[in-house]
C-alpha atoms as a PDB file:
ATOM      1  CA  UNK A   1      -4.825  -6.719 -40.483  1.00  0.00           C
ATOM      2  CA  UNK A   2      -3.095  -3.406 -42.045  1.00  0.00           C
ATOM      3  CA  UNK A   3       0.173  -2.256 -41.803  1.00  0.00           C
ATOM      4  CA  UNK A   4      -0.908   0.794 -40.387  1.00  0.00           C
ATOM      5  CA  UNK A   5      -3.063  -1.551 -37.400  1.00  0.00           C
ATOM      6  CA  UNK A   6      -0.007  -3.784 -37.200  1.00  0.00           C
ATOM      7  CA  UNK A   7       2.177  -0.757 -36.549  1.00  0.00           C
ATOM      8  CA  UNK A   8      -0.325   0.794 -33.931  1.00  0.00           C
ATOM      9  CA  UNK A   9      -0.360  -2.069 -31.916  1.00  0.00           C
ATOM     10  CA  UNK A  10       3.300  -2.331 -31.920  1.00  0.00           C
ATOM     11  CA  UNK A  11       3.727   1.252 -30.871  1.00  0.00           C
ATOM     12  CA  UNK A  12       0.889   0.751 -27.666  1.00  0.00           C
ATOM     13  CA  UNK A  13       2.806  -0.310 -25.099  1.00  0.00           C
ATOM     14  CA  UNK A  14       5.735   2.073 -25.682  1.00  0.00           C
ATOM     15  CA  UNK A  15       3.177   4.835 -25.178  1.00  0.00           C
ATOM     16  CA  UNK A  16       1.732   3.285 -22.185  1.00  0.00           C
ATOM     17  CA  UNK A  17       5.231   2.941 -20.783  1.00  0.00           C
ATOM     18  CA  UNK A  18       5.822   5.945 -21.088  1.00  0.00           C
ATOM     19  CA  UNK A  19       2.743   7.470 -19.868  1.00  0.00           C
ATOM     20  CA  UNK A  20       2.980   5.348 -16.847  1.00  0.00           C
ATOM     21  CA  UNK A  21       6.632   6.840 -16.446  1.00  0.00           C
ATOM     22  CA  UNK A  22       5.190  10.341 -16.493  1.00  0.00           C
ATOM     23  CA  UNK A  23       2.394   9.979 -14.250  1.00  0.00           C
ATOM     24  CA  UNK A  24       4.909   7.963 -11.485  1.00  0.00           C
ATOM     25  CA  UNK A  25       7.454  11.146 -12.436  1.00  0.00           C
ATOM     26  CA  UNK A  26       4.175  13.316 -11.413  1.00  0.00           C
ATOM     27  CA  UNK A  27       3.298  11.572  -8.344  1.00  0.00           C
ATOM     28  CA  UNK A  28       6.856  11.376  -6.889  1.00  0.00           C
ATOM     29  CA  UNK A  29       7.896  14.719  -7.440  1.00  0.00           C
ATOM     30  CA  UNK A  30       4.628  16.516  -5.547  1.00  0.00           C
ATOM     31  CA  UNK A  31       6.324  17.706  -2.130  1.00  0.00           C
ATOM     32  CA  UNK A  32       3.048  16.037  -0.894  1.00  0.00           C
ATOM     33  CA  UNK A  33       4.252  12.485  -1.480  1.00  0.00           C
ATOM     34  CA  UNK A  34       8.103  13.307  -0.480  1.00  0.00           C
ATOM     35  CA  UNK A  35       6.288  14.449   2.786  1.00  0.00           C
ATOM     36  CA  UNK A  36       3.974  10.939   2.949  1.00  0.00           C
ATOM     37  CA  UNK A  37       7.193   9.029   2.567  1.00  0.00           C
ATOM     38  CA  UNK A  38       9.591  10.694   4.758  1.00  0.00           C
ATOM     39  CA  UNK A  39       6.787   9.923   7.807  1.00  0.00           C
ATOM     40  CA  UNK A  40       7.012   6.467   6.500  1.00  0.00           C
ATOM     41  CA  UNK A  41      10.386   5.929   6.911  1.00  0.00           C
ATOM     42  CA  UNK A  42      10.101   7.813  10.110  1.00  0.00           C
ATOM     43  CA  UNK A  43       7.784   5.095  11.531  1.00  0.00           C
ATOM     44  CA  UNK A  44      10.168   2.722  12.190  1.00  0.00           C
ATOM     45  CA  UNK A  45      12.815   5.461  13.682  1.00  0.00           C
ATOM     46  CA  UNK A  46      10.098   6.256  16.131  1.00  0.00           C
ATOM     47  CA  UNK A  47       9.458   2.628  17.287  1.00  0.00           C
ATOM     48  CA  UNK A  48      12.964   1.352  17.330  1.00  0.00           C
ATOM     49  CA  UNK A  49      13.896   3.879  19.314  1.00  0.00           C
ATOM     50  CA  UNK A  50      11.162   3.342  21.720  1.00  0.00           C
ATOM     51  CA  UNK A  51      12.022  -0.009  22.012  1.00  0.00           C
ATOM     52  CA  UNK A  52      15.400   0.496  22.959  1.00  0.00           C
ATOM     53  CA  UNK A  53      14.620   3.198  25.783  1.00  0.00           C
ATOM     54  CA  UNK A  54      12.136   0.848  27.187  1.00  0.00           C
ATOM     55  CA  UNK A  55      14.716  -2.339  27.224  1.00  0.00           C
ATOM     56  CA  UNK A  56      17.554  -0.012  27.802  1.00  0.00           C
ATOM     57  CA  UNK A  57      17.822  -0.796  31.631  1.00  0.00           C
ATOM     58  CA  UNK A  58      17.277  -4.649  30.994  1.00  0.00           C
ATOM     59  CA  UNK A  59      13.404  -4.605  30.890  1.00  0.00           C
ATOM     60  CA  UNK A  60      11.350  -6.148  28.048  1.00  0.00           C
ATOM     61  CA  UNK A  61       9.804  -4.681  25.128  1.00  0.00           C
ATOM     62  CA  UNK A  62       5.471  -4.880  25.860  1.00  0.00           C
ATOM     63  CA  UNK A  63       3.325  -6.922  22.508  1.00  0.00           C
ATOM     64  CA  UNK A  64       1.942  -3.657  22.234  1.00  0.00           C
ATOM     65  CA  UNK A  65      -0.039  -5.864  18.720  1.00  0.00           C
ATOM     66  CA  UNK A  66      -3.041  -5.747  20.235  1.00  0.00           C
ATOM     67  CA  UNK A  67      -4.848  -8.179  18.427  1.00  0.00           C
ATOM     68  CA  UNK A  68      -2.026  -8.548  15.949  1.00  0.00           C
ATOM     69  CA  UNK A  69       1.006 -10.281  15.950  1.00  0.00           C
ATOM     70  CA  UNK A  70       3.577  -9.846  18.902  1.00  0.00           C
ATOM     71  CA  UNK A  71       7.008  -9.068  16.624  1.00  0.00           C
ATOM     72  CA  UNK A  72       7.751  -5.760  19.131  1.00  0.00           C
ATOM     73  CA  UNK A  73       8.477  -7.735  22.026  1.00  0.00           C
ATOM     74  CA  UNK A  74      10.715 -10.091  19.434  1.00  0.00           C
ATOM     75  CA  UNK A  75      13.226  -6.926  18.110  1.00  0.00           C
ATOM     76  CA  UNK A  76      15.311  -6.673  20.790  1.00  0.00           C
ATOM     77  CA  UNK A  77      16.486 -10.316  19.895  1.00  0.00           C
ATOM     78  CA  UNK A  78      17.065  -9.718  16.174  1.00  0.00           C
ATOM     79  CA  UNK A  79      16.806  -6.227  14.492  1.00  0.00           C
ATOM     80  CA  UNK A  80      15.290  -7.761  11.312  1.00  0.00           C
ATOM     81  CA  UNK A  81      11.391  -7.851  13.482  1.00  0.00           C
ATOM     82  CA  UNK A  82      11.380  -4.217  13.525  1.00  0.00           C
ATOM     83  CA  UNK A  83      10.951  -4.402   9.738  1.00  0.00           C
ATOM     84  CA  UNK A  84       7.839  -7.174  10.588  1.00  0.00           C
ATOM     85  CA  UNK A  85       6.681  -4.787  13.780  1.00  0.00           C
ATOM     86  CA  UNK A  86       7.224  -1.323  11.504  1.00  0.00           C
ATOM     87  CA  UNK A  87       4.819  -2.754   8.850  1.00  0.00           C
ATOM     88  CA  UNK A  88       1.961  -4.379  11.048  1.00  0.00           C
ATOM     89  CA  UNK A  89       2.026  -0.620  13.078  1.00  0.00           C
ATOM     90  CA  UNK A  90       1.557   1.402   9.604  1.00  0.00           C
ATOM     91  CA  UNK A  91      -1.079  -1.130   7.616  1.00  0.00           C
ATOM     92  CA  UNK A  92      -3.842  -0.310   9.479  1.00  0.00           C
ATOM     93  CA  UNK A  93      -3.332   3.398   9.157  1.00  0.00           C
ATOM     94  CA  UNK A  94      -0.452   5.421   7.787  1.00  0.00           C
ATOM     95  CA  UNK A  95       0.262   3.086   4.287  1.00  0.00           C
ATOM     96  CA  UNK A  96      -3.347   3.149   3.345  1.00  0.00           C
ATOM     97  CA  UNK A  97      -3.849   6.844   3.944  1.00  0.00           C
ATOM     98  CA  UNK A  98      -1.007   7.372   2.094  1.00  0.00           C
ATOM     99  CA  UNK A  99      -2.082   5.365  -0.587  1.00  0.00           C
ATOM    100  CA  UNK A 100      -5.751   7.238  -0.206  1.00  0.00           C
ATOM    101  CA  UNK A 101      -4.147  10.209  -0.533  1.00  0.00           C
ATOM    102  CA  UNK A 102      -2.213   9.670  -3.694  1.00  0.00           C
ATOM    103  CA  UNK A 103      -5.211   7.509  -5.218  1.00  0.00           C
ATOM    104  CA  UNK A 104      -7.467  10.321  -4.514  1.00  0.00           C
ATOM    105  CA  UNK A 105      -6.096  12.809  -5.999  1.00  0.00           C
ATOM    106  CA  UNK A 106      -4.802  10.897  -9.319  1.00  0.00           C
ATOM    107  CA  UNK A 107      -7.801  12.423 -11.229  1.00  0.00           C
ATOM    108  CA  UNK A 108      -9.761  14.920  -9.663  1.00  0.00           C
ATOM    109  CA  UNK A 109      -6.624  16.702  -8.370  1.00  0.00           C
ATOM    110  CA  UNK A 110      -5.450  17.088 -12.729  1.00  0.00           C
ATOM    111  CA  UNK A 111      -9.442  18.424 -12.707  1.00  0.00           C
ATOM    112  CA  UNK A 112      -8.770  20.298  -9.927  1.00  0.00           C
ATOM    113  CA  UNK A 113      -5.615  22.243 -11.264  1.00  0.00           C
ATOM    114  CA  UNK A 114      -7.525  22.526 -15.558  1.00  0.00           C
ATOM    115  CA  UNK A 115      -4.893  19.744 -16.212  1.00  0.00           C
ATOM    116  CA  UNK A 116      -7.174  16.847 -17.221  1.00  0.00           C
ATOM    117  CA  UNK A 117      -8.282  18.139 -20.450  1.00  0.00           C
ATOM    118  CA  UNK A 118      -5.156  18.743 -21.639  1.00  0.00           C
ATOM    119  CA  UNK A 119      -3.866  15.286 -20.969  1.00  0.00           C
ATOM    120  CA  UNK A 120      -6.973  14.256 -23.001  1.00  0.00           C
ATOM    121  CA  UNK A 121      -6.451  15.798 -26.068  1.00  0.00           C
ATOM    122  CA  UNK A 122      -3.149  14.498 -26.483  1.00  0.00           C
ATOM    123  CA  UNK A 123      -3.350  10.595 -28.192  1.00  0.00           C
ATOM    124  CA  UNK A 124      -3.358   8.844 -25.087  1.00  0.00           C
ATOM    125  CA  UNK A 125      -7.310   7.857 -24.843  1.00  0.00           C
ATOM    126  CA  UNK A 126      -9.107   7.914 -21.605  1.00  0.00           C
ATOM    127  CA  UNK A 127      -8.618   3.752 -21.068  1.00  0.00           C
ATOM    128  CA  UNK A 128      -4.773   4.356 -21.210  1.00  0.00           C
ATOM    129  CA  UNK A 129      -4.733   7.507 -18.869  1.00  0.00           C
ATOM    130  CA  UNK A 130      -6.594   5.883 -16.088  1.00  0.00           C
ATOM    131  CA  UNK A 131      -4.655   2.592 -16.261  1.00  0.00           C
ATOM    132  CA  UNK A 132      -2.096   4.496 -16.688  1.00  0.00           C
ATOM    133  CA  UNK A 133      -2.617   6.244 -13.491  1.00  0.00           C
ATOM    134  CA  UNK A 134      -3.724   3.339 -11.195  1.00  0.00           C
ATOM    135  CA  UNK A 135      -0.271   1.716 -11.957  1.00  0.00           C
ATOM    136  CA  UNK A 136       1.567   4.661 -10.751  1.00  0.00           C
ATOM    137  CA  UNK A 137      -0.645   4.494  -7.202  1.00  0.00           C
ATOM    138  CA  UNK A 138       0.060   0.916  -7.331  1.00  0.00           C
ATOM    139  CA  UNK A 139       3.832   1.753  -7.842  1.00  0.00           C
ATOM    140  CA  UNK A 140       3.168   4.291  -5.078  1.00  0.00           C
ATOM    141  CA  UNK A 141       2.252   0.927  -3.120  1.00  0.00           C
ATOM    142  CA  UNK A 142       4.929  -1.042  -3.671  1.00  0.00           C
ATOM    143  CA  UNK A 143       7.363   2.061  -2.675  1.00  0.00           C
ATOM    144  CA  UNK A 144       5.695   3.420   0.225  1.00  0.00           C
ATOM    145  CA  UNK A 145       5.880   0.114   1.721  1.00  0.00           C
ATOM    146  CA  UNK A 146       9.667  -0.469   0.533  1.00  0.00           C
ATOM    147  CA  UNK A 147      10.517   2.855   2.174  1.00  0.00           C
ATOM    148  CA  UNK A 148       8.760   1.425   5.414  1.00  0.00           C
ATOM    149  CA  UNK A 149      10.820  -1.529   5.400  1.00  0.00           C
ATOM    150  CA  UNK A 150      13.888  -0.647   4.477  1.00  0.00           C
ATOM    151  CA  UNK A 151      13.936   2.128   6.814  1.00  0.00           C
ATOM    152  CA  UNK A 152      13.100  -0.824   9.454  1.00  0.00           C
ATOM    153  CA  UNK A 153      16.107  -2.522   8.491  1.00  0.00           C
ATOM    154  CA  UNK A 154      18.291   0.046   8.786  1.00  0.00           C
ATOM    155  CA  UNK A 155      17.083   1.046  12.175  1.00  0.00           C
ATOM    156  CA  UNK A 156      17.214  -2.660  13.199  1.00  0.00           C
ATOM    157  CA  UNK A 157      20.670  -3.107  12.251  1.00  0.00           C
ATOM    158  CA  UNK A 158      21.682   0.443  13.948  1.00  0.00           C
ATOM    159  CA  UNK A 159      19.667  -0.319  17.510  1.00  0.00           C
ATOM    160  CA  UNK A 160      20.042  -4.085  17.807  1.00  0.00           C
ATOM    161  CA  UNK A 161      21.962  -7.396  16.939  1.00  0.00           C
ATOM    162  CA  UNK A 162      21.185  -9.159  13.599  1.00  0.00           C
ATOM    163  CA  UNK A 163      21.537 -13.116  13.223  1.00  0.00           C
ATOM    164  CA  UNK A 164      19.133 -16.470  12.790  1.00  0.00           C
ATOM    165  CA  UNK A 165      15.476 -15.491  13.018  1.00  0.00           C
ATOM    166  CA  UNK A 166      13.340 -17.544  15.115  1.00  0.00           C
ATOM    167  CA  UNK A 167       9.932 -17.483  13.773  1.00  0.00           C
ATOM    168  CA  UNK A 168       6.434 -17.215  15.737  1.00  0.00           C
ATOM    169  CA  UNK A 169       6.578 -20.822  15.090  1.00  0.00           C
ATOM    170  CA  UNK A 170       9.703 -21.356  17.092  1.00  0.00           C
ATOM    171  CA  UNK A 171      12.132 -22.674  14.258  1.00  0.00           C
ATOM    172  CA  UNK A 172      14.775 -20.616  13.520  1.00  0.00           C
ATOM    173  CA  UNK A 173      15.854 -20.533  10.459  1.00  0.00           C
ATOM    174  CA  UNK A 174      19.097 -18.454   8.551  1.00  0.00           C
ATOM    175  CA  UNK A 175      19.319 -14.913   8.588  1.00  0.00           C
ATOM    176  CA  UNK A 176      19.152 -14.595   4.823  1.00  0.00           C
ATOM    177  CA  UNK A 177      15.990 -16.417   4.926  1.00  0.00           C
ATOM    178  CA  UNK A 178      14.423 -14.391   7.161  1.00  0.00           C
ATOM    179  CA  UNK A 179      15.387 -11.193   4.945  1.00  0.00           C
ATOM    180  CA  UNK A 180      13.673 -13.144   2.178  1.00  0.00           C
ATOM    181  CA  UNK A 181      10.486 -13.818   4.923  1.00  0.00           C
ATOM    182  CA  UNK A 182      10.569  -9.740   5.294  1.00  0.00           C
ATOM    183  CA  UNK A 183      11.035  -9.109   1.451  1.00  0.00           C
ATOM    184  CA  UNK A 184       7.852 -11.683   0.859  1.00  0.00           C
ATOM    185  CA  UNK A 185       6.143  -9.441   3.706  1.00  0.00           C
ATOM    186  CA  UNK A 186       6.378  -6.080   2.270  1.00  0.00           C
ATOM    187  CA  UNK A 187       5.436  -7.544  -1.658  1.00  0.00           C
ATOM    188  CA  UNK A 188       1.934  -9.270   0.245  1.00  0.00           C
ATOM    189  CA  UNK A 189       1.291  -5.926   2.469  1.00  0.00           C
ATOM    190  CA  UNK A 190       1.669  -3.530  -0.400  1.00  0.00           C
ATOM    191  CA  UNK A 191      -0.687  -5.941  -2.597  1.00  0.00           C
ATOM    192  CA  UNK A 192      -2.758  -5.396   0.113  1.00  0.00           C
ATOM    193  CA  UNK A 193      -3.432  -2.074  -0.740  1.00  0.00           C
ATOM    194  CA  UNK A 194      -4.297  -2.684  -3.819  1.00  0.00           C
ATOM    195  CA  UNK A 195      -8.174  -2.500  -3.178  1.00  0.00           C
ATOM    196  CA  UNK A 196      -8.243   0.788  -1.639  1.00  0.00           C
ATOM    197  CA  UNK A 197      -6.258   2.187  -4.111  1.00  0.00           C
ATOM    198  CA  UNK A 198      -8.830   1.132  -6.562  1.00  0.00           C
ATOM    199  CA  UNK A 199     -11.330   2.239  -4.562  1.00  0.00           C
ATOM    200  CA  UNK A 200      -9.594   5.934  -4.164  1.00  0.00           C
ATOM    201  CA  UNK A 201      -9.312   6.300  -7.923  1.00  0.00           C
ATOM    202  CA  UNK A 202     -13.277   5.387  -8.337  1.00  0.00           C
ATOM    203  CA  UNK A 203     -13.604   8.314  -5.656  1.00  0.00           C
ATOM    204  CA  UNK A 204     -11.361  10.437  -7.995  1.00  0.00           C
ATOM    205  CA  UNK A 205     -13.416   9.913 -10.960  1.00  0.00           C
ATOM    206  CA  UNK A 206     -16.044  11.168  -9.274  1.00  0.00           C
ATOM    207  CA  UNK A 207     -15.341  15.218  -8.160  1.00  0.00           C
ATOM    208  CA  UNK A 208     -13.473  17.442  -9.378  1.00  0.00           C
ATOM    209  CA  UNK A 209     -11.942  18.741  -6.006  1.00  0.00           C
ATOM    210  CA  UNK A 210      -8.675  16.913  -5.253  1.00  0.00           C
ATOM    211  CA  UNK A 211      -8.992  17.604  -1.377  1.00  0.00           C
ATOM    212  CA  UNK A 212     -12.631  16.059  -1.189  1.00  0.00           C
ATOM    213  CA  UNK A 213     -11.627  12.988  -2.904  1.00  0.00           C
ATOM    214  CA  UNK A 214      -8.685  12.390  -0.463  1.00  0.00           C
ATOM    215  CA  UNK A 215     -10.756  13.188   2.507  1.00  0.00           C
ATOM    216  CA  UNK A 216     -13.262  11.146   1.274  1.00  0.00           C
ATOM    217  CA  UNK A 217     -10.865   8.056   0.541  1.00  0.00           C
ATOM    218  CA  UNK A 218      -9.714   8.657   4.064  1.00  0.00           C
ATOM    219  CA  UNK A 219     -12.616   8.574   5.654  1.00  0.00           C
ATOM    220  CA  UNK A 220     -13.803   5.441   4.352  1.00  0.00           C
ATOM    221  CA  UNK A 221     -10.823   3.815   5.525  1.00  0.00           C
ATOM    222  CA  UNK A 222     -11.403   5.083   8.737  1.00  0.00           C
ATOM    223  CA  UNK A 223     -14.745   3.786   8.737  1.00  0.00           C
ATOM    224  CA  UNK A 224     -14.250   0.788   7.611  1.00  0.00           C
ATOM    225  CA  UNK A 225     -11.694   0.490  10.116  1.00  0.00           C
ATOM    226  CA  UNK A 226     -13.947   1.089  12.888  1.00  0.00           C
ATOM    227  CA  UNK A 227     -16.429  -1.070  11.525  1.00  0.00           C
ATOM    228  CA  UNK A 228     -13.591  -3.904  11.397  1.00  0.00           C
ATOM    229  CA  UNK A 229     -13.383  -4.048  14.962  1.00  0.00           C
ATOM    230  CA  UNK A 230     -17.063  -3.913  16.060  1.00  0.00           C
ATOM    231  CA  UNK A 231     -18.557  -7.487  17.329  1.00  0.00           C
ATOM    232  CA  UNK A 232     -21.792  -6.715  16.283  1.00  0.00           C
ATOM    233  CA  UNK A 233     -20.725  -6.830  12.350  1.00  0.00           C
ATOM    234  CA  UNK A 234     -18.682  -9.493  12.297  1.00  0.00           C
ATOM    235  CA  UNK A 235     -20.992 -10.915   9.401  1.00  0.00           C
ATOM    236  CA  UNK A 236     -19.869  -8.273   6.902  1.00  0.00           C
ATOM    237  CA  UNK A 237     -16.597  -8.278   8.465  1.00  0.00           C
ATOM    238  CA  UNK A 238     -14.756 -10.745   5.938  1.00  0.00           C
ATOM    239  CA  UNK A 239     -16.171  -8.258   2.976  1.00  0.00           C
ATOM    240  CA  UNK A 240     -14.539  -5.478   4.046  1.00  0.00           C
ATOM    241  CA  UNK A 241     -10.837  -5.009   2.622  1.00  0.00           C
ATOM    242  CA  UNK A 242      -8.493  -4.295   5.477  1.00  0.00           C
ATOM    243  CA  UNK A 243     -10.056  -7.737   7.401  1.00  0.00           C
ATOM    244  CA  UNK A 244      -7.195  -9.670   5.996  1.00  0.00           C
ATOM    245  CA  UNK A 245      -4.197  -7.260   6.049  1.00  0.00           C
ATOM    246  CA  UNK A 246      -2.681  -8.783   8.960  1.00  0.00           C
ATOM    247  CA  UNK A 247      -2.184 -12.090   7.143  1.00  0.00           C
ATOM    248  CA  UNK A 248       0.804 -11.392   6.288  1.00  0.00           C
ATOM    249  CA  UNK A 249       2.201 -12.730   9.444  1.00  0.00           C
ATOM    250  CA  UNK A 250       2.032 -15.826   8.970  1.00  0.00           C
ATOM    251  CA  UNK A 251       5.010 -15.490   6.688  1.00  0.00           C
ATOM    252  CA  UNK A 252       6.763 -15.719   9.654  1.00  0.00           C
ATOM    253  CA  UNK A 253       5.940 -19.357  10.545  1.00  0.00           C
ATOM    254  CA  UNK A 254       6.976 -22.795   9.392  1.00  0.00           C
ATOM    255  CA  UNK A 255       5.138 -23.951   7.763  1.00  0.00           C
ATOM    256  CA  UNK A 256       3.691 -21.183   6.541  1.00  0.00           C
ATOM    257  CA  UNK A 257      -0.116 -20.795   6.586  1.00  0.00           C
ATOM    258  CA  UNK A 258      -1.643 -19.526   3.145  1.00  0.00           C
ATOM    259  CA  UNK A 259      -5.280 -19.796   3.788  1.00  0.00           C
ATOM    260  CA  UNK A 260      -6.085 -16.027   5.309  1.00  0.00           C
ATOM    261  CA  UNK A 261      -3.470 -14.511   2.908  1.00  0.00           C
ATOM    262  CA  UNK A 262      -5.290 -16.549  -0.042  1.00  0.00           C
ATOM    263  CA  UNK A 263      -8.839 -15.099   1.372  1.00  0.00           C
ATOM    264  CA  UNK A 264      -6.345 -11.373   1.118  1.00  0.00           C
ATOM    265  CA  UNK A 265      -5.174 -11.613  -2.215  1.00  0.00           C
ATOM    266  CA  UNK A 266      -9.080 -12.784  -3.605  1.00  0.00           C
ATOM    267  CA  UNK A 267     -10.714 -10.122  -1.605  1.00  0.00           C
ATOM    268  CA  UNK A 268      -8.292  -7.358  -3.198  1.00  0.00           C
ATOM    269  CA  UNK A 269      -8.582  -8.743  -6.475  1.00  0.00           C
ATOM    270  CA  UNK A 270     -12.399  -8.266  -6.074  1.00  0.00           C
ATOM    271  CA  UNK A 271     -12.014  -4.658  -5.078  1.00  0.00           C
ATOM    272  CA  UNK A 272      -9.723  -3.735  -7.785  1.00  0.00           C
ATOM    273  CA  UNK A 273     -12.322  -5.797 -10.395  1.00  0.00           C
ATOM    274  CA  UNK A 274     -15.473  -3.247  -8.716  1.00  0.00           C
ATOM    275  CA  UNK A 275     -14.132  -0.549  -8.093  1.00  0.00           C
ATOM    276  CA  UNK A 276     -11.356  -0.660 -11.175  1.00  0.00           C
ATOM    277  CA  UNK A 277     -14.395  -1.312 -13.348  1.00  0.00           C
ATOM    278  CA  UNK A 278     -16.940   1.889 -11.893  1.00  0.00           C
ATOM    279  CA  UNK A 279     -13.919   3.853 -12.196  1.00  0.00           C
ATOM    280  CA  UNK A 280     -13.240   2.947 -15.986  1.00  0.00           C
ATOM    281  CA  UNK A 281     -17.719   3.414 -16.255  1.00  0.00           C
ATOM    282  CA  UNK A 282     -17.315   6.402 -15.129  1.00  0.00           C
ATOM    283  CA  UNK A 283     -14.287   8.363 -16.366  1.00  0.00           C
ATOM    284  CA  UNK A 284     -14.756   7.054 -19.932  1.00  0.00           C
ATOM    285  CA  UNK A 285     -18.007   8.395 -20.342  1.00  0.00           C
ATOM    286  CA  UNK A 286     -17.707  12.129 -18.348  1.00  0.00           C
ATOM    287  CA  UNK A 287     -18.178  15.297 -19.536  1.00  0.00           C
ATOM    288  CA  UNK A 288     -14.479  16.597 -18.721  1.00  0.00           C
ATOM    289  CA  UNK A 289     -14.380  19.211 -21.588  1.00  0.00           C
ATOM    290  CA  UNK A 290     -17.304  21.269 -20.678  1.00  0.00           C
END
């Protein structure tokens, strides 16, 4: 191997950390994303004070889970549910939208705005630029579900009393644990979106309109969604990606149960390996400079 190869490889993940920084820089300073994450943090306001209106005059807080876990009727007893409650209300909907959003438009919205090229011609290469840009929606992840939670925990601590958690097991167990249960719950929920944000960024390879790569993202979710909850398809229903999001719950017992999260984490991995993979096909081989 040359010096000059030795000295190239050396330098490669500098560049990619610092194309990684710019494109998270990018993505967190749109006023589109401050908006996303202000009405994830507002989630939680919403619901905690709900709860305490409805329990103010002694009554109890409803399931209201459907057919997810019951953690609303459990905040009035210990703030640090409304971080478990705040989570298992946006998964289903508001994180993954957001995440659709910001996946959607990683690409087509820099084609969209005559942006793309110009990123190309400097020495980045197309393989770095896209993994570049899936690991600042997967930072986008990881934060939008942080904001969620910590805004739960905030609101908890503000509306009702803190102290031992008792789990949906029945053990109780020491509050610090149970801030490490909720810290464990918002790492597994924002892997969880790890498969539609792959899925997004294949969608954003593939127009050059930001807004119909979003809605299309969306609208996907939605439908998948809907399909989720339809009897009749209940054979492709462990194939589709948000089947397992509500796993995470069982966090909160002791012992806790692995197998559904395990079927989570293999299912996302899958969608990131499909989806990651069309989305490398097909951005390292388009025509972007014509």
């Amino acid at each position: 191997m040359s010096q000059a190869d030795t000295l190239t490889r050396s330098v490669w993940p500098i560049r990619s950390l610092g194309l990684f920084r710019s494109e998270l820089v990018t993505v967190l300073r749109r006023w589109r994303t401050l908006a996303l994450l202000a009405v994830l943090a507002g989630v939680p306001v919403l619901i905690g004070i709900a709860v305490r209106i409805e329990t103010g005059d002694g009554g109890s807080a409803g399931g209201g889970g459907g057919d997810g876990p019951a953690f609303v009727a459990l905040i009035t007893n210990n703030g640090l549910f409304l971080v478990f409650a705040s989570l298992a209300a946006t998964l289903p909907f508001f994180l993954p939208m957001a995440i659709g959003v910001v996946a959607g438009d990683a690409v087509a919205g820099e084609a969209n705005a005559g942006t793309l090229r110009y990123l190309l011609v400097a020495p980045a290469g197309r393989t770095r630029l896209l993994v570049s840009k899936y690991a600042s929606v997967l930072a986008f992840c990881l934060i939008g579900t942080l904001v969620v939670a910590v805004s739960a925990l905030v609101t908890g601590a503000l509306l009702f009393p803190l102290g031992d958690v008792t789990l949906l097991s029945g053990t109780t167990v020491p509050f610090s644990e149970g801030l490490l249960r909720a810290l464990l719950v918002a790492l597994v929920v924002a892997a969880s979106l790890t498969g539609i944000a792959a899925l997004g960024l294949f969608i954003s390879t593939l127009t050059d309109s930001g807004i119909a790569a979003m809605a299309t993202t969306v609208g996907l979710l939605i439908t998948v969604q809907i399909v989720d909850t339809i009897p009749q398809l209940h054979a492709v229903q462990p194939y589709l990606f948000p089947h397992y999001w509500l796993s995470f719950a069982d966090l909160v017992r002791d012992p806790v149960y692995w197998d559904e999260m395990r079927s989570n984490f293999q299912l996302q991995a899958l969608y990131v390996a499909v989806f990651g993979s069309a989305a490398w096909a097909r951005f390292t081989t388009r025509d972007i400079t014509a």
